[in-house]
N, C-alpha and C. Protein backbone atom coordinates (compact mmCIF):
# COMPACT_ATOMS: atom_id res chain seq x y z
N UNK A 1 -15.27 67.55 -52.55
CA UNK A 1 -16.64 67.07 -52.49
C UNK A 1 -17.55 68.23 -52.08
N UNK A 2 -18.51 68.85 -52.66
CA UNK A 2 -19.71 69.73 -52.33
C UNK A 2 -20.76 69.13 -51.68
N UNK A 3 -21.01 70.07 -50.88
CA UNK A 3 -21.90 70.15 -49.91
C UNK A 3 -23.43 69.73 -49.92
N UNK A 4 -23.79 69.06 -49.81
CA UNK A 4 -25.52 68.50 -50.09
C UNK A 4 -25.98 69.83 -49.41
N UNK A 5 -27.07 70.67 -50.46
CA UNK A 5 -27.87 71.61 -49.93
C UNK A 5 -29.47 70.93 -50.39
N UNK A 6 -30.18 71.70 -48.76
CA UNK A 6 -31.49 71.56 -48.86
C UNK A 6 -32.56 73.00 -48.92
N UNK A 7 -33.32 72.29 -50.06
CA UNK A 7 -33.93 73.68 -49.63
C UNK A 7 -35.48 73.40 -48.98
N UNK A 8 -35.99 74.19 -48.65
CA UNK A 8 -37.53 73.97 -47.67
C UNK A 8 -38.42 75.11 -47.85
N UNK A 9 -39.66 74.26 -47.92
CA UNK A 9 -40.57 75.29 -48.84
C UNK A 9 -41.67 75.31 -46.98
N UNK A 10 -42.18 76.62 -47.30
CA UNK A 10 -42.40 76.73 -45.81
C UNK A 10 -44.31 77.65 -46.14
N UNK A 11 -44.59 77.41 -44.36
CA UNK A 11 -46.01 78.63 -44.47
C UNK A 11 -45.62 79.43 -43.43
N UNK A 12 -45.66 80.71 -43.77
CA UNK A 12 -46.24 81.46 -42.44
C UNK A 12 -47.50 81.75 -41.86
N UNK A 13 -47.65 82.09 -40.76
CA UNK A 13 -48.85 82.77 -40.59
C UNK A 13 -48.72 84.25 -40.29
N UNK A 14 -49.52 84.78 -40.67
CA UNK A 14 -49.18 86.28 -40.37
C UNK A 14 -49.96 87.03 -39.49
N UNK A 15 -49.91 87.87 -39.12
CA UNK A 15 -50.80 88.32 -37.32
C UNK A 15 -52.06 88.80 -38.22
N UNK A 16 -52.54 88.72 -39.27
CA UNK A 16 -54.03 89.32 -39.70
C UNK A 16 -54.59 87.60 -40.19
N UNK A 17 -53.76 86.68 -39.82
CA UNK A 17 -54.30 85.02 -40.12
C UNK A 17 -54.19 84.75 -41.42
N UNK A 18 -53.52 85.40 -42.33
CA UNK A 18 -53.22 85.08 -43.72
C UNK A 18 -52.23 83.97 -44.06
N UNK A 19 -51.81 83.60 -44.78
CA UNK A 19 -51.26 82.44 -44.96
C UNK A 19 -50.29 82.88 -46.19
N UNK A 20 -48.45 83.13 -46.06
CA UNK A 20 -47.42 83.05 -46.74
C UNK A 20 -46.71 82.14 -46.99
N UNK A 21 -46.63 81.66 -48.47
CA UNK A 21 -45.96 80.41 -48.53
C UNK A 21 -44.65 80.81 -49.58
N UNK A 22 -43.49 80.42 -49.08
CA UNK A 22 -42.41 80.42 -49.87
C UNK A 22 -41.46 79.16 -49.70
N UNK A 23 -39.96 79.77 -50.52
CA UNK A 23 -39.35 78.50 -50.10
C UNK A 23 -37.90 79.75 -49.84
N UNK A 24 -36.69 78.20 -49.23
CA UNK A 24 -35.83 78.93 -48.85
C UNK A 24 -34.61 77.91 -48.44
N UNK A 25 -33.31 78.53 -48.06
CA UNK A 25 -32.14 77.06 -48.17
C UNK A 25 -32.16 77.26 -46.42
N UNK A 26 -32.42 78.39 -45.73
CA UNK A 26 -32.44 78.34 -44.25
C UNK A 26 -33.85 79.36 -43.87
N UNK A 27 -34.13 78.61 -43.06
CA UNK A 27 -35.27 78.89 -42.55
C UNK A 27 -35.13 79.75 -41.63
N UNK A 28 -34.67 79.61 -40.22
CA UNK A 28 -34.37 80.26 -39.41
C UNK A 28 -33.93 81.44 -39.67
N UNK A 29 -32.99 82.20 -40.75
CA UNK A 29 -32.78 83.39 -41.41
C UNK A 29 -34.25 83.94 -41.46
N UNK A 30 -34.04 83.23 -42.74
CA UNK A 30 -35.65 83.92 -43.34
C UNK A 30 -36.88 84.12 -42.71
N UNK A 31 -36.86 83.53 -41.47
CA UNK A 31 -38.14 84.03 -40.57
C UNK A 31 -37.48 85.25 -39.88
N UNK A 32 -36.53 85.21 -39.86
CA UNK A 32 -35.96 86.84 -39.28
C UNK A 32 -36.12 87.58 -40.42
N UNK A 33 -36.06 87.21 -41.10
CA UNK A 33 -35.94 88.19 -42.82
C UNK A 33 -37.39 88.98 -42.81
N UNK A 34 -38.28 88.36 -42.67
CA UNK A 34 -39.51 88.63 -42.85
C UNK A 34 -40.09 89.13 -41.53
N UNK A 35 -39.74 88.88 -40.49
CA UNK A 35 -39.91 89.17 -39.16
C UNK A 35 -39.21 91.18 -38.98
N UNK A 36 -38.36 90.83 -40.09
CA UNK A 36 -37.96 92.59 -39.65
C UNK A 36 -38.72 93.47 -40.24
N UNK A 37 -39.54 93.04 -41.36
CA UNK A 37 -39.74 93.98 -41.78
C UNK A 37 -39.30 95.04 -43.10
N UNK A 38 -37.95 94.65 -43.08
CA UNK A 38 -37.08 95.49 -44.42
C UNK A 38 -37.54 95.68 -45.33
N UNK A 39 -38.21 94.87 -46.31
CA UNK A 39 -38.45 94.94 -47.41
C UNK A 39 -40.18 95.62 -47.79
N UNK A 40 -40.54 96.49 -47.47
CA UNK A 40 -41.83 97.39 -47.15
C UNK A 40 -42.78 97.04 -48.35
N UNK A 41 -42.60 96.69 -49.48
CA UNK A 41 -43.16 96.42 -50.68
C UNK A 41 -43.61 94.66 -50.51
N UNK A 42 -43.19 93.91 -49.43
CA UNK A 42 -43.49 92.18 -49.10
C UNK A 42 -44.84 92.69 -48.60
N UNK A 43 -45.59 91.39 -48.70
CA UNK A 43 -46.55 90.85 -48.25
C UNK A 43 -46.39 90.93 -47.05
N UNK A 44 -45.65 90.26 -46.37
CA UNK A 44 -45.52 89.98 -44.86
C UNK A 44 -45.42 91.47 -44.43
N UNK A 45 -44.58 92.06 -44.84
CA UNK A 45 -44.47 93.80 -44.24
C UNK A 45 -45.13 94.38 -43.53
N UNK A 46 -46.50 93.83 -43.97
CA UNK A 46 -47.51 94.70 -43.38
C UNK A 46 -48.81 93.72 -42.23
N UNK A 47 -47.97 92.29 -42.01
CA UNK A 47 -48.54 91.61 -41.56
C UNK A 47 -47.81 90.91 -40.40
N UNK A 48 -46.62 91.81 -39.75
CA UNK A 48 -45.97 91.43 -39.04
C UNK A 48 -46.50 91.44 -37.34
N UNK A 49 -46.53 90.31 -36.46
CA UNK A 49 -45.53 89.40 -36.92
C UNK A 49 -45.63 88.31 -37.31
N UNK A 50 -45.11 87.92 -38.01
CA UNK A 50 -45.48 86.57 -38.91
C UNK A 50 -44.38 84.85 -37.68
N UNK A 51 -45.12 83.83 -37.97
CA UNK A 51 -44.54 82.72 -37.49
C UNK A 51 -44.68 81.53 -38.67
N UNK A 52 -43.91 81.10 -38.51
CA UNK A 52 -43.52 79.69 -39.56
C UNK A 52 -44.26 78.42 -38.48
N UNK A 53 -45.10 78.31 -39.57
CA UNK A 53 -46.11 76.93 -38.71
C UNK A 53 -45.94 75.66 -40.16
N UNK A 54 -45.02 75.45 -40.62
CA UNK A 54 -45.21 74.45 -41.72
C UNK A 54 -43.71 74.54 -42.32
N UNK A 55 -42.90 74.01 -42.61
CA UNK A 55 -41.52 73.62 -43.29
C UNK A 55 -41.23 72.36 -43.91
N UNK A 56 -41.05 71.97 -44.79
CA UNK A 56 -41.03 71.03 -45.45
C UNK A 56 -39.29 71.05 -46.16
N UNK A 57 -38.53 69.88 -46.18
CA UNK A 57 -37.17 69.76 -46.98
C UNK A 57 -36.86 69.22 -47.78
N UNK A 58 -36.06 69.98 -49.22
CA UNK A 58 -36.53 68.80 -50.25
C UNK A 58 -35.15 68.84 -50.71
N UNK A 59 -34.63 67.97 -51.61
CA UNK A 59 -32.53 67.68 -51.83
C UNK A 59 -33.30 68.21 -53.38
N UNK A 60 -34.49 68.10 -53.84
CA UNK A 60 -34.65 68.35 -55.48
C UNK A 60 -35.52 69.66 -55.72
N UNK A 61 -34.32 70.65 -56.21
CA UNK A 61 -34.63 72.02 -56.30
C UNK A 61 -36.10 72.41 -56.75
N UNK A 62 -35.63 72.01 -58.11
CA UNK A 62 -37.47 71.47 -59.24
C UNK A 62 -38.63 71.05 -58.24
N UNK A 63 -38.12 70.08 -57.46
CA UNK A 63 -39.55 69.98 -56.77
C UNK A 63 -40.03 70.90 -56.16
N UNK A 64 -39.10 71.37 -54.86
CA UNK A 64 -39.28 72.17 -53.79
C UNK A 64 -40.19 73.21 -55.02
N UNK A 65 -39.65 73.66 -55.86
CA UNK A 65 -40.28 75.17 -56.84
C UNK A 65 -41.95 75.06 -56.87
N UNK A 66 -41.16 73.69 -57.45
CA UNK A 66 -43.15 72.96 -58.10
C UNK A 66 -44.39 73.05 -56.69
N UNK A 67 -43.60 72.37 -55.87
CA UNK A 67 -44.46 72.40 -54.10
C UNK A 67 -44.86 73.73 -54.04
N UNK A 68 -43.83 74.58 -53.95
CA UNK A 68 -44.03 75.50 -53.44
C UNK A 68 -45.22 76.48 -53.84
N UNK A 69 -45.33 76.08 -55.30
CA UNK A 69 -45.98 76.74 -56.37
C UNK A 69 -47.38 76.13 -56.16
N UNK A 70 -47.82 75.34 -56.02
CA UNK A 70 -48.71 74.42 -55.93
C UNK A 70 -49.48 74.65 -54.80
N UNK A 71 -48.88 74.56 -53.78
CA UNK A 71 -49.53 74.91 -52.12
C UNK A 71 -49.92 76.88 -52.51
N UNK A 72 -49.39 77.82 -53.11
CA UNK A 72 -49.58 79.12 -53.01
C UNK A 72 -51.24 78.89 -53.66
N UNK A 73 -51.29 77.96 -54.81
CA UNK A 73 -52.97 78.21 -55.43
C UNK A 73 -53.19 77.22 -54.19
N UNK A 74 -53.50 76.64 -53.58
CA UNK A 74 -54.21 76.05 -52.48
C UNK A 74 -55.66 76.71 -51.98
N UNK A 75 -56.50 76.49 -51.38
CA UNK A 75 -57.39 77.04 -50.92
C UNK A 75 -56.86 77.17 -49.41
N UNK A 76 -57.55 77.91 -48.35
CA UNK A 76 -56.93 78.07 -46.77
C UNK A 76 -57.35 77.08 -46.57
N UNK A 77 -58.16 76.35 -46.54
CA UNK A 77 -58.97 74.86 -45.53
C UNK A 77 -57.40 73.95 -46.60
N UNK A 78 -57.14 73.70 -47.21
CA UNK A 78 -56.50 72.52 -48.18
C UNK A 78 -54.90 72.77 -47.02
N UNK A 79 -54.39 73.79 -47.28
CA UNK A 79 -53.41 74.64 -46.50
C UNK A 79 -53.45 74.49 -45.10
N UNK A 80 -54.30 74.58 -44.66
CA UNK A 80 -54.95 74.17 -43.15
C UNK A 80 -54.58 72.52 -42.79
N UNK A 81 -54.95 71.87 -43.66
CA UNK A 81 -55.10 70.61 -43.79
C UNK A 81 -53.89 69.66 -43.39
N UNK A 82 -52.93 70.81 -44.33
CA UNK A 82 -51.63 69.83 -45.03
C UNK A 82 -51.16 70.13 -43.47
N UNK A 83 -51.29 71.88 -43.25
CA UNK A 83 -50.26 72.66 -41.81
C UNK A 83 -50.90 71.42 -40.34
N UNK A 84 -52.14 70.68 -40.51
CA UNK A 84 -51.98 70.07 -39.23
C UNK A 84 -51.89 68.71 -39.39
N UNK A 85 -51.31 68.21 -40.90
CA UNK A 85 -51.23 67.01 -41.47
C UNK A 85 -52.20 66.02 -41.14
N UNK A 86 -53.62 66.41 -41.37
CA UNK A 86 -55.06 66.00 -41.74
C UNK A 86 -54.75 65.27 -42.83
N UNK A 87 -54.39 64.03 -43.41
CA UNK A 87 -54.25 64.07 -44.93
C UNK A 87 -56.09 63.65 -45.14
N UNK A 88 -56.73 62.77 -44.63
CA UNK A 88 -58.21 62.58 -44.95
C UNK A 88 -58.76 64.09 -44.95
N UNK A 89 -58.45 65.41 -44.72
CA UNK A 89 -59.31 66.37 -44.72
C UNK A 89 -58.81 66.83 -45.72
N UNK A 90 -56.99 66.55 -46.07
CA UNK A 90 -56.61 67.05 -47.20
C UNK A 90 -56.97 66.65 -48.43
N UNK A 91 -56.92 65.09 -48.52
CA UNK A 91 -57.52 64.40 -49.87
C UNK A 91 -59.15 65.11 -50.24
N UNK A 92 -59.87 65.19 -48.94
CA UNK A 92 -61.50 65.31 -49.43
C UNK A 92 -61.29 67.34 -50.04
N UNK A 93 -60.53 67.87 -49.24
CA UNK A 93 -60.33 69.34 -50.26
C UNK A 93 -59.62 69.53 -51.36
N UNK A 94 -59.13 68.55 -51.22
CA UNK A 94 -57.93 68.23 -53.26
C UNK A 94 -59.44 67.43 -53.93
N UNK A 95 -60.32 67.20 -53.70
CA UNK A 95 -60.82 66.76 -54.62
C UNK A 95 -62.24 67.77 -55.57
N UNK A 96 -62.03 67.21 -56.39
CA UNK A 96 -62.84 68.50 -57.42
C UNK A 96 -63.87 68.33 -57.20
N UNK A 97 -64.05 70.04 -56.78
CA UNK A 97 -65.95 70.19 -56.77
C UNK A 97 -66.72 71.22 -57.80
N UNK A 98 -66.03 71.13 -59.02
CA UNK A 98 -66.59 71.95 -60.35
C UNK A 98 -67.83 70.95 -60.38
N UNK A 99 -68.91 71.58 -61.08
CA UNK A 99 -69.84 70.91 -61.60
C UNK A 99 -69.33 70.62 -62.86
N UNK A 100 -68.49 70.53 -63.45
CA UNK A 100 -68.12 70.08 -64.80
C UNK A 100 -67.63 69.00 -64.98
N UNK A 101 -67.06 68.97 -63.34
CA UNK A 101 -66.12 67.68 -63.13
C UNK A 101 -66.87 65.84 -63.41
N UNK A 102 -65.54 65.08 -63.70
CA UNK A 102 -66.67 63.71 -64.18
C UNK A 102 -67.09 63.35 -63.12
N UNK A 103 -66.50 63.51 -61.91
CA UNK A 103 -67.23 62.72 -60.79
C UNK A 103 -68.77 63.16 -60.38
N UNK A 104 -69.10 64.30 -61.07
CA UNK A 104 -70.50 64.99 -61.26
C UNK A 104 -71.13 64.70 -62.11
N UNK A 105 -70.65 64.48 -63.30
CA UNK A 105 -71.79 63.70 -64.53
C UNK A 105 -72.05 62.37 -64.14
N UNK A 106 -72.01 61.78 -63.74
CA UNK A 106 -72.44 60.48 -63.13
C UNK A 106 -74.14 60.76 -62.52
N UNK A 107 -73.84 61.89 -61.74
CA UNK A 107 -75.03 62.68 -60.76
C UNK A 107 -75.60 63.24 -61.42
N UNK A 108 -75.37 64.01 -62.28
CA UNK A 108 -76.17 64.96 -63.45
C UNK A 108 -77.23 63.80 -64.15
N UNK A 109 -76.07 62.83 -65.15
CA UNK A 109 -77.12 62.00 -65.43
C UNK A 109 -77.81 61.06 -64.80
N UNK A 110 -77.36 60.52 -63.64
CA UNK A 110 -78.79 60.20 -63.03
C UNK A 110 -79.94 60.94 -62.51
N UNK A 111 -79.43 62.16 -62.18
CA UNK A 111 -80.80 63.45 -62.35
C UNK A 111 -81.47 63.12 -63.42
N UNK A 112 -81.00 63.17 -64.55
CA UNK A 112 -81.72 63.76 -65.87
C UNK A 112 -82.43 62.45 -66.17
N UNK A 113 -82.12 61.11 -66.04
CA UNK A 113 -82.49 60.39 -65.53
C UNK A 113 -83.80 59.77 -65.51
N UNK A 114 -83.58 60.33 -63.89
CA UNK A 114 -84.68 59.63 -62.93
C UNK A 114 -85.68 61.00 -63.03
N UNK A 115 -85.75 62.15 -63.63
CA UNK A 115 -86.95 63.24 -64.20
C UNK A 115 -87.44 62.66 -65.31
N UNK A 116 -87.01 62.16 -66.44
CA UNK A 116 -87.37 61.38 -67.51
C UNK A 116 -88.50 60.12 -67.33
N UNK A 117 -87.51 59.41 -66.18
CA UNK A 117 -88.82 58.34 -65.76
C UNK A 117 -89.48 58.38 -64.93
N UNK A 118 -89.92 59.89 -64.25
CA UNK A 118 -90.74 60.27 -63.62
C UNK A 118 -92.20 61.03 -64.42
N UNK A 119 -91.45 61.38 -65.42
CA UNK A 119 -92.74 62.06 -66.61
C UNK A 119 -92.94 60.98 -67.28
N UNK A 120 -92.32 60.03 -67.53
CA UNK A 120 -92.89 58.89 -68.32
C UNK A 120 -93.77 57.76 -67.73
N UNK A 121 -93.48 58.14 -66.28
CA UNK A 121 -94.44 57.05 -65.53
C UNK A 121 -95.61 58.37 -65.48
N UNK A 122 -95.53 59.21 -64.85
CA UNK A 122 -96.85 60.05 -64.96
C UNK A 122 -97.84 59.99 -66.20
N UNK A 123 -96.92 60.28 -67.41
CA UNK A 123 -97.50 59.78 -68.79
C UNK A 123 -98.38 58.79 -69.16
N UNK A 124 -98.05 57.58 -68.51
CA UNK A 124 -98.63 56.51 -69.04
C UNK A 124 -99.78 55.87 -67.42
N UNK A 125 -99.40 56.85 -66.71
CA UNK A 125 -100.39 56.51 -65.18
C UNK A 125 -101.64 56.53 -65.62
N UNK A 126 -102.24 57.51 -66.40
CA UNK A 126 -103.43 57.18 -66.64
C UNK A 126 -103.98 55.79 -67.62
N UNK A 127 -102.91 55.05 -68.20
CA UNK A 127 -103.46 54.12 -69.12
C UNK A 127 -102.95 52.93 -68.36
N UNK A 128 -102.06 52.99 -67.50
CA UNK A 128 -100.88 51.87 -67.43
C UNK A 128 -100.69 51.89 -65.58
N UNK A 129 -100.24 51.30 -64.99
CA UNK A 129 -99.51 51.01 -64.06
C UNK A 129 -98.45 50.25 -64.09
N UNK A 130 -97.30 51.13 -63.56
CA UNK A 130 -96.12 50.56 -63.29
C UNK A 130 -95.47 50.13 -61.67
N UNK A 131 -95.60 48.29 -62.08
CA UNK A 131 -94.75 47.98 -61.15
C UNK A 131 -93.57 47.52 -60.83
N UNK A 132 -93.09 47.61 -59.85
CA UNK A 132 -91.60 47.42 -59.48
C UNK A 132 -91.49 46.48 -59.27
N UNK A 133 -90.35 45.61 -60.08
CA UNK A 133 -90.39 44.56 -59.79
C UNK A 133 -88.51 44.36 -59.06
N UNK A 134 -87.90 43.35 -58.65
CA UNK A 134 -86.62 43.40 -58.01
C UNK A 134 -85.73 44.29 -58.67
N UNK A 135 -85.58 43.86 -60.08
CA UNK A 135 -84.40 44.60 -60.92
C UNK A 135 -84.95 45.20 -62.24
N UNK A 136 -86.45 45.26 -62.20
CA UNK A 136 -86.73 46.22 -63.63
C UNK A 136 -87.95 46.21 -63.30
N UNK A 137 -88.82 47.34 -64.41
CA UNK A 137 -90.40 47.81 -64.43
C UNK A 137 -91.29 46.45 -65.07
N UNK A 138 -92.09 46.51 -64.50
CA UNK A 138 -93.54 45.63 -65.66
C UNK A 138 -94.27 46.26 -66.25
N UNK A 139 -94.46 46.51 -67.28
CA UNK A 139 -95.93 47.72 -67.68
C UNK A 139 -97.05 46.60 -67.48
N UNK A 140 -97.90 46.72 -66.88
CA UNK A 140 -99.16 46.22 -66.72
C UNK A 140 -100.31 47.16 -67.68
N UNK A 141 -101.04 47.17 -68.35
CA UNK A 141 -102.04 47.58 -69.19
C UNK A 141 -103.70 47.21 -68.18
N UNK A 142 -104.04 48.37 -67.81
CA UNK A 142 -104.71 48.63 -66.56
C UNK A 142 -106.23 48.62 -67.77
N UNK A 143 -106.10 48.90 -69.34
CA UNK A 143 -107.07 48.90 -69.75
C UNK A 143 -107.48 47.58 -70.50
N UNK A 144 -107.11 46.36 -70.06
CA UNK A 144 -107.09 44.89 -70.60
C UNK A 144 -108.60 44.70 -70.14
């Protein structure tokens, strides 16, 4: 019977406050790994000393990869988030703030909108008055 291995996708922090994310089957090694120094061409190398503030364990290799991969494009606040398990600070920084995004055309077009029926009430102010009524306009004809 073989051995159930785990692997764990992890953050460091590094003494200049940067943020290293990898994965790994032991942790405790690999913070010595990176803690020595050896490998002069790493990231961490030059940011020693580094501490593991985040570890996560996963039995599904594919995932752990995918996580791991996923948290590296992260932003630092999103990363921040997950490392003090904020999930409400995490959800509101996972969420898209492109202006391209749909949750923005909603806003766009009610901009474009409410400028439209702002020149169209100006437009017709001199002939017309518009009033508000609960749920729609009245044109009243001011020249009757």
């Amino acid at each position: 019977m073989s051995e159930s291995r785990y692997l764990f996708v992890y953050i460091l922090k590094c003494s200049d406050n940067t943020y290293y994310t990898g994965f790994t089957y032991n942790p405790e090694r690999r913070i010595e790994e990176h803690n020595s120094g050896d490998n002069k061409n790493s990231y961490t190398s030059q940011r020693l000393p580094v501490e593991m503030i985040f570890c996560e364990k996963f039995t599904d290799f594919n995932l752990a990869i995918i996580w791991e991969k996923k948290i590296k494009d992260w932003s630092r606040k999103k990363k921040e988030a997950l490392i003090k398990e904020n999930w409400d600070q995490l959800k509101i920084e996972a969420a898209c703030k492109n202006y391209t995004s749909h949750k923005n055309l909603f806003g766009q077009a009610s901009s474009v909108l409410d400028s439209a029926r702002t020149e169209t009430q100006e437009s017709l102010s001199a002939q017309t008055v518009v009033v508000r009524s609960q749920s729609h306009f009245t044109i009243v004809d001011t020249n009757a």
